[in-house]
Protein backbone atom coordinates (compact mmCIF):
# COMPACT_ATOMS: atom_id res chain seq x y z
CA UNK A 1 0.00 0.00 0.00
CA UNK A 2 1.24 3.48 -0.67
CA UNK A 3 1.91 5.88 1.86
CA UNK A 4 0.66 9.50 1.86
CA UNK A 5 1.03 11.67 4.82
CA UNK A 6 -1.10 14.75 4.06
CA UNK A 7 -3.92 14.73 1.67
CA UNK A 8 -5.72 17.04 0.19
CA UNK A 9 -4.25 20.19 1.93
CA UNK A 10 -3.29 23.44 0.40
CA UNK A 11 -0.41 23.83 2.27
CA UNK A 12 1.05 20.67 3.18
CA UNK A 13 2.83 19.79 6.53
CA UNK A 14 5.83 18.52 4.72
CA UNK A 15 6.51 22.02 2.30
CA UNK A 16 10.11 21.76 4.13
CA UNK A 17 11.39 18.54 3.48
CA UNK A 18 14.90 18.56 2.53
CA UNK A 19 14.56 15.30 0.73
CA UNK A 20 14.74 15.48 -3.33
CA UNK A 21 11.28 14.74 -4.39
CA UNK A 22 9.12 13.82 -7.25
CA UNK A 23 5.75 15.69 -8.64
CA UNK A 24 3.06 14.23 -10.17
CA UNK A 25 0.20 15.88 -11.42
CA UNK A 26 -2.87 13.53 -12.21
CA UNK A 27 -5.00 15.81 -14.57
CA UNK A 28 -8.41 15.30 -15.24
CA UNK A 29 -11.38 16.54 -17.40
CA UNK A 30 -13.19 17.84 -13.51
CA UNK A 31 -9.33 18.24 -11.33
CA UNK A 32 -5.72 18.43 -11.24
CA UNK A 33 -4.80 16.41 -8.41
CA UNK A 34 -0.84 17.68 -7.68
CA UNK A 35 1.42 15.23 -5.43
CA UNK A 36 5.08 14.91 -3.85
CA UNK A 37 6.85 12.38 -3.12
CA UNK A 38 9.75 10.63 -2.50
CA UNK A 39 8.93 7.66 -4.73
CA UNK A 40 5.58 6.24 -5.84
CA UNK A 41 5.16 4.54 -3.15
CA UNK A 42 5.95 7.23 -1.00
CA UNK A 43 3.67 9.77 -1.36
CA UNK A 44 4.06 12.42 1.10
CA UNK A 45 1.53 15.43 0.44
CA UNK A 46 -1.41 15.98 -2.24
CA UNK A 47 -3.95 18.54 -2.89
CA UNK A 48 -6.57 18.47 -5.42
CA UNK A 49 -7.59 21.75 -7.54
CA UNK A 50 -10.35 22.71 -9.96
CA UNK A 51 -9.97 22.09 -13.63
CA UNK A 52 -10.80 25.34 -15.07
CA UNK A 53 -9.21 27.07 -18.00
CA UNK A 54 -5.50 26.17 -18.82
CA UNK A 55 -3.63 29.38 -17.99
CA UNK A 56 -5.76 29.34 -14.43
CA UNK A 57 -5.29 25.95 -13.93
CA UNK A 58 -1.78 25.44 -14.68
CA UNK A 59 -0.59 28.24 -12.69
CA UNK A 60 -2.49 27.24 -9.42
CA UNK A 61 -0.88 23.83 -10.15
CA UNK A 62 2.74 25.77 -10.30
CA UNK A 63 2.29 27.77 -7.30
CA UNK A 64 1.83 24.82 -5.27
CA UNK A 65 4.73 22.99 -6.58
CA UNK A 66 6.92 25.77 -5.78
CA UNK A 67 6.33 25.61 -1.92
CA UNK A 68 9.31 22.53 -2.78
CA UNK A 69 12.54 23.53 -2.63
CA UNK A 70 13.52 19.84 -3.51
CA UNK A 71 11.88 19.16 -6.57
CA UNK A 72 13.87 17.04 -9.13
CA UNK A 73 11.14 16.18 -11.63
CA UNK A 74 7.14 15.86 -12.58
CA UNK A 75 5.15 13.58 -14.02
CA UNK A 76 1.62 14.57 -15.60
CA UNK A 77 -0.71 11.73 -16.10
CA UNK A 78 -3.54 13.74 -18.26
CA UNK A 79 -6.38 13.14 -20.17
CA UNK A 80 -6.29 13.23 -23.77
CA UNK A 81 -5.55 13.30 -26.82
CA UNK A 82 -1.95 14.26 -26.09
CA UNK A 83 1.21 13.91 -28.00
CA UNK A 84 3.01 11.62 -26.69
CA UNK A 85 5.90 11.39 -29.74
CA UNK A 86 9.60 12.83 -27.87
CA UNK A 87 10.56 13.52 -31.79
CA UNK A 88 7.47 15.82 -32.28
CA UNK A 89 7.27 19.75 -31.91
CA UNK A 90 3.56 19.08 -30.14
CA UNK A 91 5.32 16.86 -27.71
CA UNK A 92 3.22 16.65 -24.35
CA UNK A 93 0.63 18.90 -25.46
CA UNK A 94 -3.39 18.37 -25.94
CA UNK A 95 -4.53 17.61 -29.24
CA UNK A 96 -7.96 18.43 -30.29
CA UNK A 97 -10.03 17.67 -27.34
CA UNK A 98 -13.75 18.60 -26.29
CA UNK A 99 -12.51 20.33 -23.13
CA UNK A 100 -13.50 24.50 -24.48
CA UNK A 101 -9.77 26.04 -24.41
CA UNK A 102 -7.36 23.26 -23.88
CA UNK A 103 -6.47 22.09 -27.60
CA UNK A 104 -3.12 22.72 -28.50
CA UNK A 105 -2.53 23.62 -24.88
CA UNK A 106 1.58 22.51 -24.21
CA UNK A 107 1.03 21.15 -20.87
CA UNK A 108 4.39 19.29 -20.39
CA UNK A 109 6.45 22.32 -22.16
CA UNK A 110 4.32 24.81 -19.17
CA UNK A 111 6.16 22.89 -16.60
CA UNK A 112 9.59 21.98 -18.11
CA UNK A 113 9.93 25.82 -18.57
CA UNK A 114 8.59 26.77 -15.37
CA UNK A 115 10.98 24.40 -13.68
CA UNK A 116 13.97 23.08 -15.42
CA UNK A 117 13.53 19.62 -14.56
CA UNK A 118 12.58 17.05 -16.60
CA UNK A 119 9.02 15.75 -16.74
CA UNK A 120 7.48 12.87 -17.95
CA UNK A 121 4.01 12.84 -19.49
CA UNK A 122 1.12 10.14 -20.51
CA UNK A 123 -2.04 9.96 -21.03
CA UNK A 124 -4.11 9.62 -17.06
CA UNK A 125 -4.90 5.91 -17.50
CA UNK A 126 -1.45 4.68 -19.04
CA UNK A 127 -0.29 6.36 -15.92
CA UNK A 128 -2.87 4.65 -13.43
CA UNK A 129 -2.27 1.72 -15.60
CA UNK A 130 1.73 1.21 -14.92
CA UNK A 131 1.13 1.90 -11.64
CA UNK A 132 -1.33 -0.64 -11.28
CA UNK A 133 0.41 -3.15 -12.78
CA UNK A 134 3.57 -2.38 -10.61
CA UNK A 135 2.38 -1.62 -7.03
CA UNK A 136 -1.08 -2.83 -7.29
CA UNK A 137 -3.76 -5.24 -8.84
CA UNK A 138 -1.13 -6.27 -11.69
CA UNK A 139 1.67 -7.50 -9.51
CA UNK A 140 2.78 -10.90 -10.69
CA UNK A 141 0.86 -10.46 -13.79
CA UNK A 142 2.16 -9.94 -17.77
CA UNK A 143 -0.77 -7.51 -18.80
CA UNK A 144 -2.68 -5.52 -17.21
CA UNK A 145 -5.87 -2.87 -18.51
CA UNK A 146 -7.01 0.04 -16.55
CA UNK A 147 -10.58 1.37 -17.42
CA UNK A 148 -11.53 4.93 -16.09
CA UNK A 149 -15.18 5.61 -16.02
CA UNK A 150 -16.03 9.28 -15.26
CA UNK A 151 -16.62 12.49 -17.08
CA UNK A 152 -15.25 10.41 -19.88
CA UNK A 153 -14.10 6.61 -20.89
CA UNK A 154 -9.91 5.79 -21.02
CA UNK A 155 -8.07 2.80 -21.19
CA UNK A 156 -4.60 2.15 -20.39
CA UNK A 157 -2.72 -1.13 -21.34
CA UNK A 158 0.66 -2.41 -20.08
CA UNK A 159 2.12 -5.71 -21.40
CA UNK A 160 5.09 -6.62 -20.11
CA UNK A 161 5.84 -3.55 -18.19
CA UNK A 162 5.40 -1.07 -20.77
CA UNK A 163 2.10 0.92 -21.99
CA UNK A 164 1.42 0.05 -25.35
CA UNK A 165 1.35 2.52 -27.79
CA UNK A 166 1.04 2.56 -31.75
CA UNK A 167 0.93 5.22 -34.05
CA UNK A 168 -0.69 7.33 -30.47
CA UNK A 169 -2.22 6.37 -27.33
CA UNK A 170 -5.03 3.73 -27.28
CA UNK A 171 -8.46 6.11 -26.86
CA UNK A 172 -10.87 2.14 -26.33
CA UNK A 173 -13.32 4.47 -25.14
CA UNK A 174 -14.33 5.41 -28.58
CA UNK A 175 -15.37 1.99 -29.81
CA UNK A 176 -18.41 1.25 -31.26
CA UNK A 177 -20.25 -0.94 -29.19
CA UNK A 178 -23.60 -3.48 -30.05
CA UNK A 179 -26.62 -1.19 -28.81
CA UNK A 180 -28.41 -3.13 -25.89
CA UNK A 181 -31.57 -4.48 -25.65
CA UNK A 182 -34.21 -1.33 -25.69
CA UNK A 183 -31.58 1.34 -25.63
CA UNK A 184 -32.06 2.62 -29.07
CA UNK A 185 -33.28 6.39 -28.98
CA UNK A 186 -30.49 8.41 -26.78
CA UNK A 187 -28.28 9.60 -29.32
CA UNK A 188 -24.89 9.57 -27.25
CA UNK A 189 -22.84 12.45 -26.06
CA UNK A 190 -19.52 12.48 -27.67
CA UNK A 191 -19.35 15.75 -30.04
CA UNK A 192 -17.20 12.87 -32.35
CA UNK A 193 -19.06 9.60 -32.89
CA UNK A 194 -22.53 10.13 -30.97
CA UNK A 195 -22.76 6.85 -29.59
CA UNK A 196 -19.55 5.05 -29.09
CA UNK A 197 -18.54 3.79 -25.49
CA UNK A 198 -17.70 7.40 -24.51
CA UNK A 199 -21.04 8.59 -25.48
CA UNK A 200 -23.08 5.58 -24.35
CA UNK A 201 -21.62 4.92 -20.34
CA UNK A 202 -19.60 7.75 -19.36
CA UNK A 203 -20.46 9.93 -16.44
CA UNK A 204 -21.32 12.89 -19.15
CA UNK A 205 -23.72 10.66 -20.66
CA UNK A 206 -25.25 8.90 -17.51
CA UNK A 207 -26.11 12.65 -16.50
CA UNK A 208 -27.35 13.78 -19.91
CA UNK A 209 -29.34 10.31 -19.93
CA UNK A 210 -30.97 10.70 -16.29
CA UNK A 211 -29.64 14.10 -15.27
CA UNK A 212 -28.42 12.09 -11.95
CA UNK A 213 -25.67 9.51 -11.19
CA UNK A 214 -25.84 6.17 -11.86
CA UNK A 215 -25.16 5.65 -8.06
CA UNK A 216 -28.57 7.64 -7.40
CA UNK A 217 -30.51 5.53 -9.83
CA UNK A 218 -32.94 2.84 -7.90
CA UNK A 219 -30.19 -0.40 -7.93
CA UNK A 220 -33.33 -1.83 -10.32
CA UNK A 221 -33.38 0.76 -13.05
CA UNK A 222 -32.70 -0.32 -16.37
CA UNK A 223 -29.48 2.27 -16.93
CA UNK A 224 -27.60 0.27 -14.63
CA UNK A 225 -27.76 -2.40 -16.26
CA UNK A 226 -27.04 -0.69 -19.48
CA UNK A 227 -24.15 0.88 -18.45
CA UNK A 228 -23.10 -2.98 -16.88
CA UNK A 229 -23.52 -3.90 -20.57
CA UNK A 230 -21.65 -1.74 -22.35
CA UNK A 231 -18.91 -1.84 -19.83
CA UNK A 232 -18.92 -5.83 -20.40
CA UNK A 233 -18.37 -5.19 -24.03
CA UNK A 234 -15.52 -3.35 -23.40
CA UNK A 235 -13.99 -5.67 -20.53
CA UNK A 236 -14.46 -8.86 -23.61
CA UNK A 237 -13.18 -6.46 -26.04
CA UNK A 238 -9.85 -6.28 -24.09
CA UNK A 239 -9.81 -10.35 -23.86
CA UNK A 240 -10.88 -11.46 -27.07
CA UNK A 241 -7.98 -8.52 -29.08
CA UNK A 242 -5.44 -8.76 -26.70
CA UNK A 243 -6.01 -11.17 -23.84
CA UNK A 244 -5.22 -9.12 -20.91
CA UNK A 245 -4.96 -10.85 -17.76
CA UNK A 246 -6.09 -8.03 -15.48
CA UNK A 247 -8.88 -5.28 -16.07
CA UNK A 248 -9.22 -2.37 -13.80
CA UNK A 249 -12.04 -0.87 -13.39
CA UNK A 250 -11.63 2.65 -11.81
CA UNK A 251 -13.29 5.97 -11.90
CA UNK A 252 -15.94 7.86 -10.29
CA UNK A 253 -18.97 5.80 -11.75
CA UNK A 254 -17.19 2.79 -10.54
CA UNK A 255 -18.09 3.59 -7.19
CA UNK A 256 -22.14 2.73 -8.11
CA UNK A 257 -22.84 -0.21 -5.82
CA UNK A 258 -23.04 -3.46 -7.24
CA UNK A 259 -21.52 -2.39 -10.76
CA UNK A 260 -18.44 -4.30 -10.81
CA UNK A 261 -20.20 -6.89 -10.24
CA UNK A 262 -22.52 -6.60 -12.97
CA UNK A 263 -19.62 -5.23 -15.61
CA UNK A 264 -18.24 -9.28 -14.72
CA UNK A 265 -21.72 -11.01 -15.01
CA UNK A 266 -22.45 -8.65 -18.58
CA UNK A 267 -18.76 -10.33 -19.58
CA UNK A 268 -19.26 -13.96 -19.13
CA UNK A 269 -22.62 -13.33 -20.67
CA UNK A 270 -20.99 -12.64 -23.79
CA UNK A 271 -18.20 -14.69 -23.62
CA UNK A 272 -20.36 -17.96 -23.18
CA UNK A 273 -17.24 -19.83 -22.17
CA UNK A 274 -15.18 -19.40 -26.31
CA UNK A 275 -12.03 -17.71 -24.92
CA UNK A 276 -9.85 -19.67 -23.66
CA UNK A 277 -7.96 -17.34 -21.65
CA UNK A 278 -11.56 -15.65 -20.56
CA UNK A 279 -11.70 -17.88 -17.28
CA UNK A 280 -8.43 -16.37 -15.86
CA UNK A 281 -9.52 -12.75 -16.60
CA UNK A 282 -9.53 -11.13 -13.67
CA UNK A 283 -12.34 -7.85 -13.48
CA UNK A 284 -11.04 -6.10 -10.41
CA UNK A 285 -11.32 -2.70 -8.71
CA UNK A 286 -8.23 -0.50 -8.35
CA UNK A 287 -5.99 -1.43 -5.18
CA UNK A 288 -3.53 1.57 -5.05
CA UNK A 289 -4.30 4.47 -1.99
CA UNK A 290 -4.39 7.38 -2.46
CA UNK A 291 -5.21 6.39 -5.93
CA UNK A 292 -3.87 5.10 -9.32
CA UNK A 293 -3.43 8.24 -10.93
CA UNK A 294 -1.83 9.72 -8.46
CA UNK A 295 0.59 6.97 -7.94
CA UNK A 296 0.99 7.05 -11.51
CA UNK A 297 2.00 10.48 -12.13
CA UNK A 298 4.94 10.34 -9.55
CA UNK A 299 5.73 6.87 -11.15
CA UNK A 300 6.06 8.97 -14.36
CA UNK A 301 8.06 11.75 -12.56
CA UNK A 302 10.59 9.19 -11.71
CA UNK A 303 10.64 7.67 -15.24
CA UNK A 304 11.69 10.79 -16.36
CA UNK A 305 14.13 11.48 -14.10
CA UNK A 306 15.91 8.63 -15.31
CA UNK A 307 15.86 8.92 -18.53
CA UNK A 308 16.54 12.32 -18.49
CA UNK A 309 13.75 14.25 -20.57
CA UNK A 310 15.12 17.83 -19.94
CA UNK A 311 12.95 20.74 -20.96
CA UNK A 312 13.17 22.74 -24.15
């Protein structure tokens, strides 16, 4: 289990630690959670602040950092798109994204420059995904998947101790799924494909659906077992294309009672025992405290301190 000896405070208790330490900025669609540390599994202070627009937002996120005297490097584990190509000029910064004012922001370059220390950047669930595999659910195991569920859908994979990547980031939550049973007239929410996962399952579209949480839903409405469904597609998605061993299931509309244990019923359902590897699938909640992202992002920190990605 991680450590963390002061959450969520705006000053923290340990500002005047002598100790080098590592950022890590987790940042999401809704909050920047910022962290120190002295490793990821030492996390010693965290504080959580308002996404808002990017030259607000990153400069809260700066003036806390600089309360460390000690800082040696930062990790940002953020949603996307981002460009996550070292060889590109858009290196760590958002590609076109829904989010109103953050395309094209350069949120690694903001920091490297503000700084001089190298940071690391990937996408938020590559970064909850490595650490996961690590320090967490994935220890022991050759692949791992990490599915956030919240304003939006991401999934991270790690095989073999590395995040796979192709010609960019995996974005899983824009597959197409099968419509259920009855669910045919709500259009989806995503401003790109309408109905894909995304648009379907996400937190956005649970509220645009029911204009509540799935969590304040009677546990017999039919939208939770839609969203069990669709989330079952995905989780047999990731073992019949790649044959992941263990799927994470984290986010804020994973904390619905009863859903993970639906997402694993809606699984096997589809399954109906072909896969061969299916059976040792594991459908799991995330293990890490104070959480996957955040673990992640000083994971990433430290990444980059040793391989020595030095701002320009």
């Amino acid at each position: 289990m991680v450590s963390s000896a002061s959450q969520n405070t705006g000053k923290p208790a340990c500002a005047n630690l002598s100790a080098p330490l590592i950022g890590g900025i987790e940042a999401g669609g809704t909050k920047f959670v910022l962290s120190v540390g002295t490793s990821p599994t030492e996390i010693l202070a965290s504080t959580t602040i308002t996404t808002a627009d990017p030259q607000i937002t990153l400069m809260q996120a700066a003036g806390w950092f600089e309360q460390f005297d000690q800082l040696q490097s930062l990790g940002i584990a953020s949603f996307g798109p981002i460009d996550l190509d070292p060889s590109s000029s858009r290196w760590g910064h958002i590609l076109e994204t829904p989010k109103p004012g953050w395309t094209g922001c350069d949120l690694r370059g903001f920091f490297a420059r503000r700084f001089s220390i190298p940071v690391g950047i990937d996408t938020d669930v590559n970064g909850a995904a490595l650490a996961e595999f690590r320090f967490g659910a994935g220890r022991g195991a050759v692949s791992l998947a990490y599915i956030t569920v919240g304003t939006g859908i991401g999934v991270g994979l790690v095989i073999d101790d590395k995040p796979v990547l192709g010609l960019g980031h995996p974005e899983m939550g824009h597959i197409l799924p099968r419509r259920a049973e009855g669910d045919q007239d709500f259009p989806g929410v995503c401003p790109y494909h309408g109905d894909c996962l995304e648009g379907l399952a996400s937190g956005s579209a649970i509220a645009a659906r029911y204009g509540k949480s799935l969590s304040d839903l009677s546990p017999d409405h039919t939208g939770r077992r839609w969203i069990a469904e669709y989330l079952g597609q995905l989780c047999h998605t990731l073992a019949a294309t790649v044959a992941v061993e263990i799927v994470v299931l984290g986010g804020g509309v994973m904390q619905t009672p009863g859903l993970i244990d639906a997402t694993r019923n809606a699984a096997d359902m589809l399954d109906q025992g072909y896969l061969p590897g299916r059976a040792r699938q594991r459908i799991v909640m995330p293990q890490l405290v104070p959480g996957s992202g955040a673990v992640g992002s000083i994971l990433l920190g430290q990444l980059a301190l040793q391989a020595g990605h030095h701002p320009r």
